[in-house]
C-alpha atoms as a PDB file:
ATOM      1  CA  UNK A   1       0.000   0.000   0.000  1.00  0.00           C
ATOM      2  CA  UNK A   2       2.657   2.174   1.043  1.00  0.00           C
ATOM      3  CA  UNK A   3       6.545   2.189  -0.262  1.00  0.00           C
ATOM      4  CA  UNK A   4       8.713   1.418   2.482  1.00  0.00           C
ATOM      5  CA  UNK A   5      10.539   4.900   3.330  1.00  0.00           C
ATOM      6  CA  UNK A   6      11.315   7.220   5.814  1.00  0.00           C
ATOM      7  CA  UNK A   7       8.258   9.164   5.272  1.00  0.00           C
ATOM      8  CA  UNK A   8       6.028   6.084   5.658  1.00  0.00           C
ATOM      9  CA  UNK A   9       5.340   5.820   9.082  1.00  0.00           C
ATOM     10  CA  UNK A  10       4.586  10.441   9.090  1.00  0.00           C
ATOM     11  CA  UNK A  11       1.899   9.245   6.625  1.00  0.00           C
ATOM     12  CA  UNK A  12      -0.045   6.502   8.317  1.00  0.00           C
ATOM     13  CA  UNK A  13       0.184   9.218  11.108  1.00  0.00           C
ATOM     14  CA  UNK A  14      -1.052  12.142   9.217  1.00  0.00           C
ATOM     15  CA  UNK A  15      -3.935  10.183   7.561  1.00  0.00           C
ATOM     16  CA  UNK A  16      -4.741   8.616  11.153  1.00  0.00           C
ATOM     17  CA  UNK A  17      -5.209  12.212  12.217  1.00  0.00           C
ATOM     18  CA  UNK A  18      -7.384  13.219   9.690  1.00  0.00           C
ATOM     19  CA  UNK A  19      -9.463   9.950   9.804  1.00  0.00           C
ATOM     20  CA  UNK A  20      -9.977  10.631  13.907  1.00  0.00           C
ATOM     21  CA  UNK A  21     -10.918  14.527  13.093  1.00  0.00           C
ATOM     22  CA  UNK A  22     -13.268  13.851  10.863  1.00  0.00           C
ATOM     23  CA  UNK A  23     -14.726  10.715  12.438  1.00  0.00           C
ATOM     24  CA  UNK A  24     -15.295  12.921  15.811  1.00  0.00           C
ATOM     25  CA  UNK A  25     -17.449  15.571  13.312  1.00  0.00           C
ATOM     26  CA  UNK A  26     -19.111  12.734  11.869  1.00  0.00           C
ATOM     27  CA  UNK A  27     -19.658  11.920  15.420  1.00  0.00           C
ATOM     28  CA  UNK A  28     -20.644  15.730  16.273  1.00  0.00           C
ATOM     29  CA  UNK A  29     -22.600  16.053  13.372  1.00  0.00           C
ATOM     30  CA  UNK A  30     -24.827  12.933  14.313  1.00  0.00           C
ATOM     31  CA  UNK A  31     -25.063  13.508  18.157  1.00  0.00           C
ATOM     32  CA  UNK A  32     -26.552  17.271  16.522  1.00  0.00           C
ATOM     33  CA  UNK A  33     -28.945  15.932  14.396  1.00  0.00           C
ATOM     34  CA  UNK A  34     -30.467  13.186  17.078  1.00  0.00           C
ATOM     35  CA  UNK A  35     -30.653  16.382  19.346  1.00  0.00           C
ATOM     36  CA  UNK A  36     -32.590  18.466  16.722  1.00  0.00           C
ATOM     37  CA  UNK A  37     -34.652  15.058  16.413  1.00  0.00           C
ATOM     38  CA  UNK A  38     -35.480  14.700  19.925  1.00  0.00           C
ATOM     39  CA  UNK A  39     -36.350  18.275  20.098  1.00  0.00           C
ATOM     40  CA  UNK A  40     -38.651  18.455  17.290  1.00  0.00           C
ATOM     41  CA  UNK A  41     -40.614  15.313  18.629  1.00  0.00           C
ATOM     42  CA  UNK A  42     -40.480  16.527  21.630  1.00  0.00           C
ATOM     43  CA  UNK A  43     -42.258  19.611  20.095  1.00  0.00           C
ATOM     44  CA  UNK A  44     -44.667  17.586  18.340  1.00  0.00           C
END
């Protein structure tokens, strides 16, 4: 997947970070919309 280099192991790194920042908006993101959910029905 990768070539083996010096720069290998900064990658896996650098794509781990992005991959945890955007599963914690993803998370965000949902925890938002259930609150907007629970709201509205609440509403209802």
């Amino acid at each position: 997947m990768f070539t083996n280099n010096g720069s290998t192991l900064q990658t896996d790194i650098t794509t781990f970070g992005v991959n945890m920042k955007l599963a914690h908006l993803g998370r965000q993101a949902l925890m938002g919309v259930m609150a907007v959910a629970l709201v509205a029905g609440m509403s209802v």
